[in-house]
C-alpha atoms as a PDB file:
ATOM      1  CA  UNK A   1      14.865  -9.564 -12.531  1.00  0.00           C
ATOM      2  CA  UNK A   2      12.412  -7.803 -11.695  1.00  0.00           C
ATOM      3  CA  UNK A   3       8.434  -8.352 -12.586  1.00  0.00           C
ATOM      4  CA  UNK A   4       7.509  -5.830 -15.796  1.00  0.00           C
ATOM      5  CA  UNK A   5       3.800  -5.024 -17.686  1.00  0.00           C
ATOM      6  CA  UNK A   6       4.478  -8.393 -19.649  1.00  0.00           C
ATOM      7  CA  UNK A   7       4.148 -10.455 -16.722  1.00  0.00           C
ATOM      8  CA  UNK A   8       0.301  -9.191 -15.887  1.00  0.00           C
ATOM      9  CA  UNK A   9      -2.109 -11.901 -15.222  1.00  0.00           C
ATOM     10  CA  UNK A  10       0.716 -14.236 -14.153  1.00  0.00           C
ATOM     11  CA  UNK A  11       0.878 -16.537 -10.921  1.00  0.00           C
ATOM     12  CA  UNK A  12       4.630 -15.981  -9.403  1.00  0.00           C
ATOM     13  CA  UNK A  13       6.623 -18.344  -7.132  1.00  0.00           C
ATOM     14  CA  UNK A  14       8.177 -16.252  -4.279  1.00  0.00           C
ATOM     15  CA  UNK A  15      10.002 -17.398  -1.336  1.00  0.00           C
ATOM     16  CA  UNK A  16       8.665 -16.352   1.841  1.00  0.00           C
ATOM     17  CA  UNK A  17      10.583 -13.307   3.524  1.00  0.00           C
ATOM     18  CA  UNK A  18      12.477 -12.780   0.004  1.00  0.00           C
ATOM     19  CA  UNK A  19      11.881  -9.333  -2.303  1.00  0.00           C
ATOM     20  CA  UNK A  20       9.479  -8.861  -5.290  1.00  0.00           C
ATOM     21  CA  UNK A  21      10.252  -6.029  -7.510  1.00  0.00           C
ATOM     22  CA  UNK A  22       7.974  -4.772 -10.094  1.00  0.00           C
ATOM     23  CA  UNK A  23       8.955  -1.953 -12.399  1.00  0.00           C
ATOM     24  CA  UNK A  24       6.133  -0.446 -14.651  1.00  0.00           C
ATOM     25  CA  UNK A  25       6.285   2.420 -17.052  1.00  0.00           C
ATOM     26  CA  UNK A  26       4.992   5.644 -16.015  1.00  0.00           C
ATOM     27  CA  UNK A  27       4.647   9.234 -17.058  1.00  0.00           C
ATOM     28  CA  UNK A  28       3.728  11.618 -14.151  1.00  0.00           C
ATOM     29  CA  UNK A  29       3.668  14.801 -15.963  1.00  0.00           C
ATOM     30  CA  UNK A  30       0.122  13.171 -17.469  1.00  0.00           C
ATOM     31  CA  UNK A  31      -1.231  12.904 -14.318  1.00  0.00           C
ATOM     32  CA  UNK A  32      -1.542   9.365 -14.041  1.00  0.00           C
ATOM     33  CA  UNK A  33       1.078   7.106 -11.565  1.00  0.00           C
ATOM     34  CA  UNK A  34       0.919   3.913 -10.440  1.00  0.00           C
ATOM     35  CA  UNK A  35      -0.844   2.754  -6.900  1.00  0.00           C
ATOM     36  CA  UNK A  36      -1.514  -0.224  -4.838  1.00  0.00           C
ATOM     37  CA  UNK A  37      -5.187  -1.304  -5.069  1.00  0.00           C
ATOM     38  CA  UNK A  38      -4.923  -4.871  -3.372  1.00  0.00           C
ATOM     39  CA  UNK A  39      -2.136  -6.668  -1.706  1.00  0.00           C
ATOM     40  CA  UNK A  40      -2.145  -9.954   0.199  1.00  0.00           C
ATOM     41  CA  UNK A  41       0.817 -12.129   1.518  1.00  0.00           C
ATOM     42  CA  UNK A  42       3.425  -9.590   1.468  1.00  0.00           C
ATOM     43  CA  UNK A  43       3.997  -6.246   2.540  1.00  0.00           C
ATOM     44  CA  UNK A  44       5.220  -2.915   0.534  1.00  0.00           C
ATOM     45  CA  UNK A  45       9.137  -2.306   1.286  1.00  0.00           C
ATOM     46  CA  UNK A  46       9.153   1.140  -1.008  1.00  0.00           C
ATOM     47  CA  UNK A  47       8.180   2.877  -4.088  1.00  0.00           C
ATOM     48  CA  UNK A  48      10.083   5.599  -6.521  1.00  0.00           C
ATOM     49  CA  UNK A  49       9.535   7.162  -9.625  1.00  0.00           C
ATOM     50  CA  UNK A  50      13.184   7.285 -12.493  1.00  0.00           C
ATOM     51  CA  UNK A  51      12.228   9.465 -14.311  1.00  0.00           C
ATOM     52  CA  UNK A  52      13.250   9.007 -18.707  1.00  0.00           C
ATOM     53  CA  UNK A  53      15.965  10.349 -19.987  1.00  0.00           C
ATOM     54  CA  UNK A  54      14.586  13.928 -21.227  1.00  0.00           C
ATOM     55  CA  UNK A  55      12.026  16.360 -19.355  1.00  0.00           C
ATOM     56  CA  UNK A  56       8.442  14.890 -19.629  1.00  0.00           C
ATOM     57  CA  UNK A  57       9.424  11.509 -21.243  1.00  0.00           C
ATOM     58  CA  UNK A  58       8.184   8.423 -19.642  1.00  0.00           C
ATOM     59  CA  UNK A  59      10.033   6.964 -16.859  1.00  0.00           C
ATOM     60  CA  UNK A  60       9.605   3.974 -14.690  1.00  0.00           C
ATOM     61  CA  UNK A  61       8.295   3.385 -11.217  1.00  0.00           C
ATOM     62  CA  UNK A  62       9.728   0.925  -9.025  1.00  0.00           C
ATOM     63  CA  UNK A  63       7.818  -1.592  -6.239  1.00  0.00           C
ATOM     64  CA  UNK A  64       9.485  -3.441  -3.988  1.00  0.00           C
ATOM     65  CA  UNK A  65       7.297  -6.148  -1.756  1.00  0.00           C
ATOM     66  CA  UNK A  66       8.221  -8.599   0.849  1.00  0.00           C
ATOM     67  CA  UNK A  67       6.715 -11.220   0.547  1.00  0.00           C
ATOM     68  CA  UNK A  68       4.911 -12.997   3.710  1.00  0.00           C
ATOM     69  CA  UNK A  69       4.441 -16.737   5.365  1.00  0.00           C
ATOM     70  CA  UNK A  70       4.020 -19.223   3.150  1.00  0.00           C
ATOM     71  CA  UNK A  71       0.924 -19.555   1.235  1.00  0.00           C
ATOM     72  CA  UNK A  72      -1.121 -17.149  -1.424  1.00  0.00           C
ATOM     73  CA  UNK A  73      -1.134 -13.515  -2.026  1.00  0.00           C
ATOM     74  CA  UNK A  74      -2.342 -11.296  -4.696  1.00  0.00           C
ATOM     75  CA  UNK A  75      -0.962  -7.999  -5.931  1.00  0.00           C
ATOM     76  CA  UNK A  76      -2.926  -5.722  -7.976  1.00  0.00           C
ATOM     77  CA  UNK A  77      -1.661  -2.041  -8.981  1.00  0.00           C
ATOM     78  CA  UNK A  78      -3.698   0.599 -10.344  1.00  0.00           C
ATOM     79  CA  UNK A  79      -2.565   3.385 -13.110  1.00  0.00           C
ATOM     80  CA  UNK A  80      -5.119   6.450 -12.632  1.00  0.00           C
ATOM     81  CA  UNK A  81      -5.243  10.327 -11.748  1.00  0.00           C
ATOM     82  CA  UNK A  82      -6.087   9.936  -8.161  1.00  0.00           C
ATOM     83  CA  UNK A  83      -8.228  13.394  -7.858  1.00  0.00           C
ATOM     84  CA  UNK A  84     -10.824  11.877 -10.907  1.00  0.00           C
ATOM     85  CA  UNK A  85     -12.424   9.153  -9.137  1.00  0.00           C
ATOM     86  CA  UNK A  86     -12.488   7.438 -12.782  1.00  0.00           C
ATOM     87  CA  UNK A  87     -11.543   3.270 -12.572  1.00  0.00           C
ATOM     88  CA  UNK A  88      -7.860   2.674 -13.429  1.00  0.00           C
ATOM     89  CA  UNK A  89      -6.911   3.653 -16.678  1.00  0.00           C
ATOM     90  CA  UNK A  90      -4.596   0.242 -16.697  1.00  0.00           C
ATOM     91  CA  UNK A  91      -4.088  -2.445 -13.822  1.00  0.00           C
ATOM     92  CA  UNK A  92      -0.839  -4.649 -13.502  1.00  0.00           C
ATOM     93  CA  UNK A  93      -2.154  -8.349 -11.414  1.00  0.00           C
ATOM     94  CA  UNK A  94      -0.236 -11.194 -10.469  1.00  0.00           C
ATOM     95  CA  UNK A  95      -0.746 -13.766  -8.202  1.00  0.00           C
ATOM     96  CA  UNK A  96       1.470 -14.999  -5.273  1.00  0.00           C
ATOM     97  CA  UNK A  97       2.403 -18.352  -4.572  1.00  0.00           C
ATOM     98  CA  UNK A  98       4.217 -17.845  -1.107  1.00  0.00           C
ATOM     99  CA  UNK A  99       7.038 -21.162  -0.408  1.00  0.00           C
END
């Protein structure tokens, strides 16, 4: 199951060399996507945008991390317009507790 806005600010139990997916809400035609700001103990496997069900309704955007050797990691993803400069207009963070 994978890791949604609701779990933000959470500390998650991952076994090492095992897939974390995180699936957040976004809306692309607004400009603003989702990015990775920070991550420690595992390593991005892929990103993709599914898009909503009608032209310029929200869709989703998918993360999928590996996670690393055993110990802690931190995740943190960013929502912004990249070309602003402006901070992050939401952040998603969860903590890593490698096994």
């Amino acid at each position: 199951m994978p890791l949604t806005e609701n779990d933000d600010g959470r500390t998650v139990n991952v076994q090492s060399n095992l897939e974390l997916t995180v699936k957040l809400g976004e809306n692309p035609t607004t400009g603003y996507r989702w990015s990775v700001d920070k991550l420690t103990g595992a390593v991005l496997v892929s990103d993709r945008y599914e898009p909503g069900d009608a032209i310029g309704a929200a869709g989703h955007h998918w993360f999928v991390f590996r996670a690393g050797a055993p110990g802690t990691g931190a995740l943190k993803l960013n929502l912004t317009r990249p070309w602003e400069g402006e901070p992050p207009t939401r952040e998603f963070r969860v903590s890593l507790n490698i096994q």
